[in-house]
Protein backbone atom coordinates (compact mmCIF):
# COMPACT_ATOMS: atom_id res chain seq x y z
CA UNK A 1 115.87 116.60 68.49
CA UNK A 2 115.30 117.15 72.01
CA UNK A 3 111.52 117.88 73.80
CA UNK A 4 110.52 120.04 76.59
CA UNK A 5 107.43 118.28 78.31
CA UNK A 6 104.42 120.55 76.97
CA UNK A 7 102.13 118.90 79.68
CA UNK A 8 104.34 119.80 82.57
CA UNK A 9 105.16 123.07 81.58
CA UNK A 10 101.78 123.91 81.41
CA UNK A 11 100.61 122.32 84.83
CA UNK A 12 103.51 124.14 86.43
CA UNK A 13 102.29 127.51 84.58
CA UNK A 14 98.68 126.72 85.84
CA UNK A 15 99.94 126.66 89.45
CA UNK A 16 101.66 129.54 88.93
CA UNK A 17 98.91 131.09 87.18
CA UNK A 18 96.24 130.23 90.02
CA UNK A 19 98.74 132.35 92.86
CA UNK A 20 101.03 134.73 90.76
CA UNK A 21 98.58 135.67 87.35
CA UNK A 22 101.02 137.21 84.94
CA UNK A 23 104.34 136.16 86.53
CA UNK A 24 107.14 134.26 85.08
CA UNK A 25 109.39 131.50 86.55
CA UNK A 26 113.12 130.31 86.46
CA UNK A 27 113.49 127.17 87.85
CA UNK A 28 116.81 126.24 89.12
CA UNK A 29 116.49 123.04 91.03
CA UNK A 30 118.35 119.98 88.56
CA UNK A 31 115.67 117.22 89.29
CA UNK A 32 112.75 119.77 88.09
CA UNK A 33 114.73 120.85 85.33
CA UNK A 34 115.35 117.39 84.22
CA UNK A 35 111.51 116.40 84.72
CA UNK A 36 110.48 119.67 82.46
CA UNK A 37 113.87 118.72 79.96
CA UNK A 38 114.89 115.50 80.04
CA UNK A 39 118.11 117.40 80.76
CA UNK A 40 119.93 116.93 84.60
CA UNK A 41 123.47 117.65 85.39
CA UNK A 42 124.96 118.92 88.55
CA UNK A 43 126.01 122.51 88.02
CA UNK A 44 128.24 122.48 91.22
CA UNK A 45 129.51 126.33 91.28
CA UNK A 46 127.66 126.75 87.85
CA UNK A 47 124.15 128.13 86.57
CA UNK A 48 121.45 126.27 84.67
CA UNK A 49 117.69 127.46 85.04
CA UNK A 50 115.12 127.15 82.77
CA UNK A 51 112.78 130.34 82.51
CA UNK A 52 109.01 129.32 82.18
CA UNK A 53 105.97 132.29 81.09
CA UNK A 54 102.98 132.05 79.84
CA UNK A 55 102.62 132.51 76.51
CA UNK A 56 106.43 132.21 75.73
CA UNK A 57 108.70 129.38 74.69
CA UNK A 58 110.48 127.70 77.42
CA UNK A 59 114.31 129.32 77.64
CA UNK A 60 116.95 126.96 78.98
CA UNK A 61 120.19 129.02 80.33
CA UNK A 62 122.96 127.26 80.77
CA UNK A 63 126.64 127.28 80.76
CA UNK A 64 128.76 126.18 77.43
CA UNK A 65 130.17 123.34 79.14
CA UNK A 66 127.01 122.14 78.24
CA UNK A 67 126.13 121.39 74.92
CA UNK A 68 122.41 120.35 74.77
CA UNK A 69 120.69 118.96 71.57
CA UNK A 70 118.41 121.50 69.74
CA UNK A 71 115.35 121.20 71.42
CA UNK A 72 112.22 121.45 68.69
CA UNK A 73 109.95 123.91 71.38
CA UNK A 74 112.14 125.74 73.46
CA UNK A 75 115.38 127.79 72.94
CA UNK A 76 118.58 127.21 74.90
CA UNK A 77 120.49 130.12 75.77
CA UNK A 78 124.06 129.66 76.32
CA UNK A 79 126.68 131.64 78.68
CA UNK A 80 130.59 131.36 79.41
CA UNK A 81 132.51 131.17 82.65
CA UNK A 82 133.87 134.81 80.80
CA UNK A 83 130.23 136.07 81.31
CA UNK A 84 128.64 137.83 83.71
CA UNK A 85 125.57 134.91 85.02
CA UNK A 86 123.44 137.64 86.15
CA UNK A 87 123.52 139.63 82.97
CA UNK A 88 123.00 136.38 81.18
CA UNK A 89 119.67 135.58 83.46
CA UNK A 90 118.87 139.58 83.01
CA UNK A 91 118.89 139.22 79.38
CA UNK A 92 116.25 136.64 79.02
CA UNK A 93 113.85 137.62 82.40
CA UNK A 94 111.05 140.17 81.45
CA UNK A 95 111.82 143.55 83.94
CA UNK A 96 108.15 144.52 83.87
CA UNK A 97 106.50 141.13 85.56
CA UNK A 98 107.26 139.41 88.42
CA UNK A 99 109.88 136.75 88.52
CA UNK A 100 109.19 133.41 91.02
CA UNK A 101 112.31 131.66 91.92
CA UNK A 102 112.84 128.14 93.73
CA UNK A 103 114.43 127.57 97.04
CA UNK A 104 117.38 126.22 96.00
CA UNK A 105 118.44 129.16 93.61
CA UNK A 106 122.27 129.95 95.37
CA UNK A 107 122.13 133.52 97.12
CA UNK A 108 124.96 134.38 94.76
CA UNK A 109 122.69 134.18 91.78
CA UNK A 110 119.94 136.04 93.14
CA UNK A 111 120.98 138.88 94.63
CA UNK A 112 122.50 139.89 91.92
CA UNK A 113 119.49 139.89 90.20
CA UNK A 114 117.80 142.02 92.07
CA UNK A 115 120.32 144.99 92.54
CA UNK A 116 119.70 145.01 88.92
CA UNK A 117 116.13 145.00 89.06
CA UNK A 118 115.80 142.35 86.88
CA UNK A 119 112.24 141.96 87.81
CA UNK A 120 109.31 143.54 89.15
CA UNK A 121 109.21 141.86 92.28
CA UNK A 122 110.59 138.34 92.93
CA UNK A 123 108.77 135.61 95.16
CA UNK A 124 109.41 131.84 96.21
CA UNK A 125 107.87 130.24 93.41
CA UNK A 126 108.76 126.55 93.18
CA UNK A 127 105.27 125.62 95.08
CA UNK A 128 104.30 125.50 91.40
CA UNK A 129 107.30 122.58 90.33
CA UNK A 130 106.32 120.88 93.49
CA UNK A 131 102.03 120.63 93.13
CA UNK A 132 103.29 119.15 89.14
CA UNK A 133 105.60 116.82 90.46
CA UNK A 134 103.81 115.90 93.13
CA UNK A 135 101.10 114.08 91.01
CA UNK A 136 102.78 111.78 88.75
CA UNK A 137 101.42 111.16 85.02
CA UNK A 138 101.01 107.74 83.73
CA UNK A 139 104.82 107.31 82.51
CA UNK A 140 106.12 108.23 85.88
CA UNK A 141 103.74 105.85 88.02
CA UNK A 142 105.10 103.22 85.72
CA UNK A 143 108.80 103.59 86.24
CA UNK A 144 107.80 104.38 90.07
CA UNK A 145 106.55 100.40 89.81
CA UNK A 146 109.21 99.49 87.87
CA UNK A 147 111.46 101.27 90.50
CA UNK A 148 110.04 99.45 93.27
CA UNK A 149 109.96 95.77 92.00
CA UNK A 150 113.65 95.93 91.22
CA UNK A 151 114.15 97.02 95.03
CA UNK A 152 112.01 93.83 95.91
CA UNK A 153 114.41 91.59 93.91
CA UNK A 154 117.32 93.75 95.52
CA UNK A 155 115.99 93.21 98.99
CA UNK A 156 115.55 89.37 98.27
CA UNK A 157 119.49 89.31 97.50
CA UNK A 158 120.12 91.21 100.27
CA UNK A 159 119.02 89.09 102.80
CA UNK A 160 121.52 86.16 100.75
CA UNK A 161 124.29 88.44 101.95
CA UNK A 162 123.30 87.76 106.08
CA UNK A 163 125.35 84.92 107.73
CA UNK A 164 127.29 84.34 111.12
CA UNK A 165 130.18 87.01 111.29
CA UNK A 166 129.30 89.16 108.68
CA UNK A 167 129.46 93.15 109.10
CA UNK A 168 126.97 95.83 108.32
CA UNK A 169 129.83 97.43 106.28
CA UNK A 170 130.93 94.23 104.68
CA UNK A 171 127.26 93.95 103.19
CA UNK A 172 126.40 97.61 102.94
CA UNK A 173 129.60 97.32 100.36
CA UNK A 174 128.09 94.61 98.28
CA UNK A 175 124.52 96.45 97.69
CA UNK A 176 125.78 98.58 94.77
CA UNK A 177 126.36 95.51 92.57
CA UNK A 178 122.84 94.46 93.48
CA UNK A 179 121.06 97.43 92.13
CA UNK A 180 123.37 97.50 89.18
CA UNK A 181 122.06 93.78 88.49
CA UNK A 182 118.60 94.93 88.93
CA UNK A 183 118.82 97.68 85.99
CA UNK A 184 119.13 100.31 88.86
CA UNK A 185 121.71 103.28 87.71
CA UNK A 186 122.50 103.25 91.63
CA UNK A 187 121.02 103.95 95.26
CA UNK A 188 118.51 106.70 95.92
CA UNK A 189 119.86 107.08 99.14
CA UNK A 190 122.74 105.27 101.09
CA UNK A 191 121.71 101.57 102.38
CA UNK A 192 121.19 101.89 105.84
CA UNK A 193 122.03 97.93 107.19
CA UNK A 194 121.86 98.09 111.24
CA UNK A 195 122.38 94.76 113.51
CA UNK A 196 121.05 94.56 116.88
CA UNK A 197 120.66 97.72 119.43
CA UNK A 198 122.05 99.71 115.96
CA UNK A 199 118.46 99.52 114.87
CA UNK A 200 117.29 101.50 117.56
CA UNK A 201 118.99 104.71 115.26
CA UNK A 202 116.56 105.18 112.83
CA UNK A 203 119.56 106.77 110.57
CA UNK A 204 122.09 104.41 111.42
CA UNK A 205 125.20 104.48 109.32
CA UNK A 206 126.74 100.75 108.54
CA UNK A 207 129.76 100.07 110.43
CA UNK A 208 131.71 97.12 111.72
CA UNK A 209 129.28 95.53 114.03
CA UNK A 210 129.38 92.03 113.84
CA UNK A 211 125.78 90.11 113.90
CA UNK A 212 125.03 88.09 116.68
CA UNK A 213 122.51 85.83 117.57
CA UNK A 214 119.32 87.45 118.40
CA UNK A 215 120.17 90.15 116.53
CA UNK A 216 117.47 92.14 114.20
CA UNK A 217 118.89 93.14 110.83
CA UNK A 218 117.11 96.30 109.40
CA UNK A 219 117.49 96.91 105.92
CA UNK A 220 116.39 100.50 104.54
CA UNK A 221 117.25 100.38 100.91
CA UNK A 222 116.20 102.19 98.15
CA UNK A 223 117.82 102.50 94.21
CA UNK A 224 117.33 104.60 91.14
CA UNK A 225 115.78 102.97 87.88
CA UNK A 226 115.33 105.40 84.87
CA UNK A 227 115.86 107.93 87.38
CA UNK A 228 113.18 107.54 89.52
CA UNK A 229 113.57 106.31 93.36
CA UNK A 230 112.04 103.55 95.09
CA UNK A 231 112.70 102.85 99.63
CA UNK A 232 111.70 100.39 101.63
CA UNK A 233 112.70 99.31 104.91
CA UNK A 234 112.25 95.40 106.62
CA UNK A 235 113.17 94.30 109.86
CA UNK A 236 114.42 90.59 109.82
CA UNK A 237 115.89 88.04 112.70
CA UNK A 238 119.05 86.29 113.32
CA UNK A 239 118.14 83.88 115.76
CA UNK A 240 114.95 83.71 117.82
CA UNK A 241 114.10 87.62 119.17
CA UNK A 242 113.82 88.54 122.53
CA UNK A 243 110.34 89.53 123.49
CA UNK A 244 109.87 92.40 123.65
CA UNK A 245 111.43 92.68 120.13
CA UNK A 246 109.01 90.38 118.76
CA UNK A 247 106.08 92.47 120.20
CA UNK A 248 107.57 95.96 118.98
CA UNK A 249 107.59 94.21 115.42
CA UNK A 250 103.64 93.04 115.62
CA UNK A 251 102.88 96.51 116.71
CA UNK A 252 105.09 98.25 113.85
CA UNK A 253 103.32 95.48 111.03
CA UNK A 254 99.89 96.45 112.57
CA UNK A 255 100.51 100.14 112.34
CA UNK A 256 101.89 100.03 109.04
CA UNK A 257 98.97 98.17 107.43
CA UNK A 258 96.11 100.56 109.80
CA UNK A 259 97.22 103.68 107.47
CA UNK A 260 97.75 101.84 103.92
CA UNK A 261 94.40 100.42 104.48
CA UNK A 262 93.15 104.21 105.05
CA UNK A 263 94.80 105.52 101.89
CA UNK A 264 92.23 106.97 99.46
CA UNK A 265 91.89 110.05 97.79
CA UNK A 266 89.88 112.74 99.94
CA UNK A 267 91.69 111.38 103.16
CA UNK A 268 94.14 113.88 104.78
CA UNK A 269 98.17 112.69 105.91
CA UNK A 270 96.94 113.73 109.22
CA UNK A 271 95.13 111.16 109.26
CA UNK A 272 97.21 108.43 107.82
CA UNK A 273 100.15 109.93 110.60
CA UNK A 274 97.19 109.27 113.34
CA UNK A 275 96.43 105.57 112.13
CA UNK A 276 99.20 104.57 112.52
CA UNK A 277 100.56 106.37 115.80
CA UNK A 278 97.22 105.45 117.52
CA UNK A 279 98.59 101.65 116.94
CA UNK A 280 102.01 102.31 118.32
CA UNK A 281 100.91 104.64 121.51
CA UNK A 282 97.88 102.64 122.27
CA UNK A 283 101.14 99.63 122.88
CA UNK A 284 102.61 102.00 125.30
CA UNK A 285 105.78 103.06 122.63
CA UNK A 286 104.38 106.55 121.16
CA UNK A 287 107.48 107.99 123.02
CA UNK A 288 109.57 105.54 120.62
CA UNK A 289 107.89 106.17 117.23
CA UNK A 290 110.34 109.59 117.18
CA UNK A 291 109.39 110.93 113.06
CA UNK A 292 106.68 111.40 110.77
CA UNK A 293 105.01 108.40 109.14
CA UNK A 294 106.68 109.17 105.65
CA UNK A 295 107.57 111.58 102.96
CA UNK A 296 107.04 112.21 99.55
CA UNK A 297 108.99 110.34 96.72
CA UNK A 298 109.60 110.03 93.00
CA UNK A 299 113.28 111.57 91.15
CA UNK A 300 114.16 112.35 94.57
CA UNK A 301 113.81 109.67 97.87
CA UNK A 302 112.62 112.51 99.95
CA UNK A 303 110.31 115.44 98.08
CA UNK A 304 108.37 118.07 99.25
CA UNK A 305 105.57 117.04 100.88
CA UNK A 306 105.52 114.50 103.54
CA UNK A 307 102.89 112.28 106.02
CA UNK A 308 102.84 113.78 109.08
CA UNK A 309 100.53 115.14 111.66
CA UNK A 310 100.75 118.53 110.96
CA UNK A 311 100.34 118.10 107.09
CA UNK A 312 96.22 118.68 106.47
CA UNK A 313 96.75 118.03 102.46
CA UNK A 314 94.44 115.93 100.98
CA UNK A 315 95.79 112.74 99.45
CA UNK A 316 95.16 113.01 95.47
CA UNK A 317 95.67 110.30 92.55
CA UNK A 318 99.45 110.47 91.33
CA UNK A 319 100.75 111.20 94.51
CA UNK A 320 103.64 108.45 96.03
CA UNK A 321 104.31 108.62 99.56
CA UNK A 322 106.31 106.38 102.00
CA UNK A 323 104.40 104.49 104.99
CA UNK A 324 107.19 103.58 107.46
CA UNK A 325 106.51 103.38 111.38
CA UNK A 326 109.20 102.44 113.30
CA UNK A 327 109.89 102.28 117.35
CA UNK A 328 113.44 102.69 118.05
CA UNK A 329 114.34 101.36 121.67
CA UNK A 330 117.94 103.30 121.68
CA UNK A 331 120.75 101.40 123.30
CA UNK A 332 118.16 97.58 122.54
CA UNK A 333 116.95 97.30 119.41
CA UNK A 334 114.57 99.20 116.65
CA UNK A 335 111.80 98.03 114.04
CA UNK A 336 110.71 99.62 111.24
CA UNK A 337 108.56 98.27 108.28
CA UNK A 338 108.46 100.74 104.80
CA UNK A 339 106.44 101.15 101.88
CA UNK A 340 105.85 103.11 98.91
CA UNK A 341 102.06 104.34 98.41
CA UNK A 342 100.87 105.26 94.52
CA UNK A 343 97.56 106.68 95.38
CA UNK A 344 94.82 106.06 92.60
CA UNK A 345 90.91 107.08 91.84
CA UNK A 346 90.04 104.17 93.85
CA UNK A 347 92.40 103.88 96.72
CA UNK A 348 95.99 102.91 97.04
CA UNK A 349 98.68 100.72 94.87
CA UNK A 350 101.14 99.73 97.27
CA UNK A 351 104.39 99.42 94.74
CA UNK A 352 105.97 97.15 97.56
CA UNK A 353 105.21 93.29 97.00
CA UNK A 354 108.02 92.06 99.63
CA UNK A 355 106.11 91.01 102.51
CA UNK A 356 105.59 91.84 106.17
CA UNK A 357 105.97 88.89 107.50
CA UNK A 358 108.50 88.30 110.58
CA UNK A 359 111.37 86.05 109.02
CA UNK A 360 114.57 84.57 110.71
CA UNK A 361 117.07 84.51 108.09
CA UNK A 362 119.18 82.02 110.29
């Protein structure tokens, strides 16, 4: 018998609770349904939601195609593709409160809804998914390190697949196997492997660029273990670097380790942003270091919530951010050095053992 996730329901009905007292939610985004269900499946023109109030059971609506288990605390609510989906949602929504939906609830859905005043009002309401999700619980921050060793182990093999000739294609090809032999399902995101003056994109696709001597090789990988992402980036040489390469990666390393070493609860992402972009423009490349210092992660790579210099949230235990400076000299050659941050009552975990340490793989 299947389990909704008692805790998280209720953290997510305490956020909602603290902005919204009285309101009820229907969650539609698959990742939060699956943290709050256990249950995740991509709907594609379909609806699944699960309908969240205080004081109610949870109500999962979702299409026949999908037979879930009984669940032993919530009640699933099934339509047809014969059905009208908004009288389905109507059925189950209470008219007299207001109903909070996420931002990725399809227009088609929605509107609907309200012609038939479904509601009482209806507001953006995932804010309360995201502050739940955003601190991990215990189980989470141990698959998150679970996640993130396997992409060490991956990133050692990757590094095997580097020799004279070879493509960023030919090994971007060969990095599915490597997660699969790590007990990852599969990638969190698409390896990004860039040779040379590719590096200086920081979302360079793999393509047929041979390496060359002199060459960096940027790897920015990241897989999915138990559902839950890991992504880090290093910056390695083929052959002895040019100069000014080997100074752009001393500055990137420094600025890296300036904001984990700031990490602690109570400090803001401003600030982490700033310790690390006071490294890189005090070096003369602020014009280079072109994004924000990282984002939030955990079932998805990127989350809401992200480091950056116009973020003023205060870092809190549970929370797992990336810390990934980079300068990009386009048309040259790019650096960038990632980590994932589990912050703690004390300070910061840093899930990423690999180390930071220039290495020729030549």
């Amino acid at each position: 018998m299947a389990h909704v996730d008692d805790k998280r329901v209720a953290r997510v009905l305490d956020a909602l609770e603290a902005q919204h007292p009285g309101a009820q939610l229907l969650v539609n985004d698959p990742w939060s349904i699956y943290y709050l269900t256990g249950f995740y499946a991509d709907m594609f023109e379909r609806f699944c939601g699960v309908l969240l109030a205080r004081g109610a059971e949870p109500v999962i609506l979702v299409n026949a195609l999908h037979q879930l288990p009984e669940y032993d605390n919530a009640r699933v609510a099934y339509h047809t593709d014969t059905d009208i989906v908004a009288d389905a949602i109507a059925r189950e929504v209470d008219p007299t409160k207001p109903l909070g939906i996420d931002t990725v609830m399809r227009s088609g859905f929605l509107m609907p809804l309200m012609e038939r005043h479904a509601a009482s009002e209806f507001f953006l309401g995932d804010f309360a998914v995201t502050a739940a999700r955003t601190h991990k619980d215990a189980a989470e921050q141990e698959l998150m390190r679970a996640s993130s060793a396997a992409n060490d182990a991956v990133m050692a093999d990757a590094i095997k697949l580097v020799h004279e000739g070879v493509t960023e294609r030919e090994i971007a090809d060969q990095m599915l196997g490597l997660y699969r032999k790590h007990d990852c399902e599969g990638f969190s995101f698409p390896p990004i492997v860039s040779f040379g003056a590719n590096a200086g994109d920081p979302h360079h696709e793999p393509d047929d660029t041979v390496l060359k001597r002199g060459d960096v090789v940027l790897f920015d990988i990241g897989g999915r273990h138990r559902n839950y992402c890991s992504d880090m980036t290093r910056t390695f040489f083929w052959g002895e670097p040019d100069e000014e390469t080997a100074r752009i990666y001393d500055i990137v390393r420094r600025a890296n380790e300036a904001a984990e070493a700031l990490i602690a609860p109570g400090v803001r992402m401003c600030d982490l942003d700033r310790a690390a972009r006071n490294v890189i423009e005090d070096a003369g490349y602020g014009q280079y270091f072109t994004h924000r210092l990282g984002h939030s992660i955990g079932l998805q790579d990127h989350e809401p919530g992200d480091v950056s210099l116009v973020n003023e949230q205060v870092v809190e235990p549970g929370m797992t951010f990336s810390i990934e400076p980079g300068i990009y000299l386009p048309g040259h050659t790019g650096v960038r050095i990632e980590d994932l941050a589990l912050v703690n009552e004390n300070g910061v975990e840093i899930l990423n053992a690999y180390p930071h340490d220039p290495l020729r793989l030549d």
